[in-house]
Protein backbone atom coordinates (compact mmCIF):
# COMPACT_ATOMS: atom_id res chain seq x y z
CA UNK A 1 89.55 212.97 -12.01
CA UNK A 2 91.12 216.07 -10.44
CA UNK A 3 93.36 215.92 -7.30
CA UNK A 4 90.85 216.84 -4.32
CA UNK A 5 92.38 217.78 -0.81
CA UNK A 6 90.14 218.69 1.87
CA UNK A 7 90.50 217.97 5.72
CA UNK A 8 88.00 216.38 7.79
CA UNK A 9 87.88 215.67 11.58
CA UNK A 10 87.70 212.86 14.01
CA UNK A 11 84.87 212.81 16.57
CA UNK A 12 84.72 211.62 19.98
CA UNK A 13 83.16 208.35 18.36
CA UNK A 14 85.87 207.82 15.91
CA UNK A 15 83.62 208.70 13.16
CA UNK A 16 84.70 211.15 10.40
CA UNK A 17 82.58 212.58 7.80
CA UNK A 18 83.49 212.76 4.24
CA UNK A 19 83.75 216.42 2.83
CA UNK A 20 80.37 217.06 0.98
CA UNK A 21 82.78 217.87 -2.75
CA UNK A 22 84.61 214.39 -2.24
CA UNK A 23 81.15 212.66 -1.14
CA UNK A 24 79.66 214.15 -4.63
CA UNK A 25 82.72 213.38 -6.66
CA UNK A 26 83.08 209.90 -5.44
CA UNK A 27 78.91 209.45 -6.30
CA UNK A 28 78.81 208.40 -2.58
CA UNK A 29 75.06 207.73 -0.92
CA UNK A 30 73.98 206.74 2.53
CA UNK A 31 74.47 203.19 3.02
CA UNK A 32 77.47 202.41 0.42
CA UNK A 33 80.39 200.49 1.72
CA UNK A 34 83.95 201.89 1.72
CA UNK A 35 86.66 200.11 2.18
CA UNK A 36 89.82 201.22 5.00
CA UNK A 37 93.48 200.20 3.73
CA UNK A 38 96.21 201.31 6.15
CA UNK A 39 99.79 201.20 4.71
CA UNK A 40 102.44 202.92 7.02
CA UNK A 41 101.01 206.10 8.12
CA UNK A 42 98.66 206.41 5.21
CA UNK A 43 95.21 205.49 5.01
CA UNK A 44 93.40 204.96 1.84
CA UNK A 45 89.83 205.50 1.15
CA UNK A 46 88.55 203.20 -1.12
CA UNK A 47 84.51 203.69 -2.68
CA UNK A 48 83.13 199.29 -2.81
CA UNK A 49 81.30 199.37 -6.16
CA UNK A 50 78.70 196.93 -4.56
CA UNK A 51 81.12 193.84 -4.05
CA UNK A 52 80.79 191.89 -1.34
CA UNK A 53 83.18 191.33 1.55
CA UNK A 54 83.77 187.89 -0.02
CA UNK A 55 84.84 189.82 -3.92
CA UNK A 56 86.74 191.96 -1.59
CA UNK A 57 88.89 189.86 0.35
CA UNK A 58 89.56 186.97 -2.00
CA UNK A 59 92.84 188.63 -3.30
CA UNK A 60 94.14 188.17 0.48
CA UNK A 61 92.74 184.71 0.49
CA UNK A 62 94.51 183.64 -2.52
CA UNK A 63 97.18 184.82 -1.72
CA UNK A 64 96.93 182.92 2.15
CA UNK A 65 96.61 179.82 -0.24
CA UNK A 66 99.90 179.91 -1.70
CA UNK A 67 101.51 179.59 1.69
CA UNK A 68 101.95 176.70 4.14
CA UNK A 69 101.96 177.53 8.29
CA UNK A 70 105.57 175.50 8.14
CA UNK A 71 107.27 177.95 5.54
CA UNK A 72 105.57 181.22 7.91
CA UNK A 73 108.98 181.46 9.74
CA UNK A 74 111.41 180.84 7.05
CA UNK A 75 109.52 183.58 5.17
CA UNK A 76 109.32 186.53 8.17
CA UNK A 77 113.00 185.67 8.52
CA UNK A 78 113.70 186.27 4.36
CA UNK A 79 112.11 189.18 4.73
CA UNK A 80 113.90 190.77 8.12
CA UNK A 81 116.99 189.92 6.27
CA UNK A 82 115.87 192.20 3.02
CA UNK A 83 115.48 195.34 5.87
């Protein structure tokens, strides 16, 4: 797919619209989910090819699994030292 750029704006509502060539591109209807990923100051976009929240979220709760509440500290203070 070809890079798109286009600009859209925030309303008083927080609500945005989706610029009519992405919305068309993307095959997006009324109704379909999207999914919000903020990283930093960048926010992705991301079309939900009907998964549910459950399909969606099981990567982070996997991932949750592999870690105990007593090795939470440890861990933040690993990763402060990395900085």
């Amino acid at each position: 797919m070809a890079e798109t750029i286009d600009m859209g704006t925030v309303s008083a509502r927080g609500q945005v619209a989706i610029p009519a060539e992405i919305r068309q591109k993307m095959h997006l209807k009324e109704g379909e989910k999207i999914l919000f990923v903020l990283e930093g100051d960048s926010l992705l976009v991301k079309k939900v090819s009907s998964l549910s929240w459950e399909e969606v979220t099981m990567p982070l709760r996997e991932a949750k699994k592999k870690i105990r509440e007593e090795d939470v500290s440890e861990l933040v203070h690993r990763v402060r030292k990395q900085r």
